[in-house]
Protein backbone atom coordinates (compact mmCIF):
# COMPACT_ATOMS: atom_id res chain seq x y z
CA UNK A 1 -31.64 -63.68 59.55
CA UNK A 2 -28.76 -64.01 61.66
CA UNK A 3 -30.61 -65.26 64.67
CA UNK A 4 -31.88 -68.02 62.45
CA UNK A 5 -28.40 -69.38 61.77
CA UNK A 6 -27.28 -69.24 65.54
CA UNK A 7 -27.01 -72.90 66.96
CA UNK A 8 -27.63 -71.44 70.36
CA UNK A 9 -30.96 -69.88 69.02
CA UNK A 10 -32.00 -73.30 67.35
CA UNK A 11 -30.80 -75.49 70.96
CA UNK A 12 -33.12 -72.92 73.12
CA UNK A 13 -36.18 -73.39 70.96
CA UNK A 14 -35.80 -76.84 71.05
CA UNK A 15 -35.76 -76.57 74.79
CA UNK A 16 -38.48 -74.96 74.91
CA UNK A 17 -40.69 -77.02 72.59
CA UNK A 18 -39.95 -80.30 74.71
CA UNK A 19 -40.25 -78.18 77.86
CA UNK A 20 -43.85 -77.04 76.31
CA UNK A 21 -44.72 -80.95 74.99
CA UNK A 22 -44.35 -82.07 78.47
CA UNK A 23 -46.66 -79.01 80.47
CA UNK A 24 -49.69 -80.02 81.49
CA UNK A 25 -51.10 -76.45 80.62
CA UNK A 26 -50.66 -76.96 77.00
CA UNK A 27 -54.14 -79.24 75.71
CA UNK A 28 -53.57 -82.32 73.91
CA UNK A 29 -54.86 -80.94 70.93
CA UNK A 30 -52.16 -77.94 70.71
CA UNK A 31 -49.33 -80.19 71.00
CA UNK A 32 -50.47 -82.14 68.45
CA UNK A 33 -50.98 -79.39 66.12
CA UNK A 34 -46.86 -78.87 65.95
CA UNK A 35 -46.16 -82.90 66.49
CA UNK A 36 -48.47 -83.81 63.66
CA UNK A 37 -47.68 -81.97 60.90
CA UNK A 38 -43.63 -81.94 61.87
CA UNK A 39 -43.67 -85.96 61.85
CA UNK A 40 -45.70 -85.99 58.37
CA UNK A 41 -43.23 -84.23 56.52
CA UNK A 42 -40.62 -85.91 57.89
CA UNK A 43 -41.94 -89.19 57.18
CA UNK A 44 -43.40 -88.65 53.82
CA UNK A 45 -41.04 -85.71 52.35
CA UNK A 46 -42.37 -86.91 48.88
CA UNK A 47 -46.19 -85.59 49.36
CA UNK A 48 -44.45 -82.12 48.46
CA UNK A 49 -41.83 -82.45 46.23
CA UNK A 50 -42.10 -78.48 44.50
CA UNK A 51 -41.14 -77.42 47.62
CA UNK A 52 -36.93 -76.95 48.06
CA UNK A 53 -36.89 -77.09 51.53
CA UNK A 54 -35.20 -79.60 53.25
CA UNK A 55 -36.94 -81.86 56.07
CA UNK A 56 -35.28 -80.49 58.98
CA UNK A 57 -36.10 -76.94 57.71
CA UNK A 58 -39.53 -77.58 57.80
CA UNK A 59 -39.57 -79.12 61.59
CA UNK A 60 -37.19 -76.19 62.74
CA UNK A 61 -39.84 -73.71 61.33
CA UNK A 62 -42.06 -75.18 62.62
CA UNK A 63 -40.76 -75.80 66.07
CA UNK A 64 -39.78 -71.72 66.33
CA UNK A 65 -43.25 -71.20 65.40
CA UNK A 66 -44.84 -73.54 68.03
CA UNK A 67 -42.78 -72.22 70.94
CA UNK A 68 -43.59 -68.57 70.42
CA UNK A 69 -47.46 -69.40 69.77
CA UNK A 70 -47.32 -71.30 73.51
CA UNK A 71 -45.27 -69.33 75.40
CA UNK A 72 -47.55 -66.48 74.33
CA UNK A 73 -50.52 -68.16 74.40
CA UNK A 74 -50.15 -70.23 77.88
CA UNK A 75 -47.14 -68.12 79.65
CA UNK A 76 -45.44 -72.05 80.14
């Protein structure tokens, strides 16, 4: 829980998610499966509204989630 409120934690998985969007290892069709779904919620935060969690939540989630799937997946 702690490493999820570090702002160094959150600034090196966000290095590594634009680092991962712009390898040309990682297909098309993987990069869109973390820009997708991060840029629906953002832009239409009402399509869920039961769920308390704030935009930026959902896209840092998601971004931590993304990074470790690649970097296993692809070694990047």
């Amino acid at each position: 829980m702690r490493k999820l409120l570090s702002l160094r934690h959150w600034l090196h998985v966000f290095k590594r998610v634009w680092r991962l969007l712009g390898s040309a290892q990682v297909p098309v069709w993987e990069k869109l499966l973390f820009a997708v779904p991060a840029l629906l919620y953002v832009v239409l935060p009402d399509v869920l509204p039961l769920l308390p969690i704030d935009d930026i939540a959902v896209v840092m989630l998601l971004a931590n989630w993304f990074a470790a799937r690649m970097e296993n997946k692809y070694r990047a």
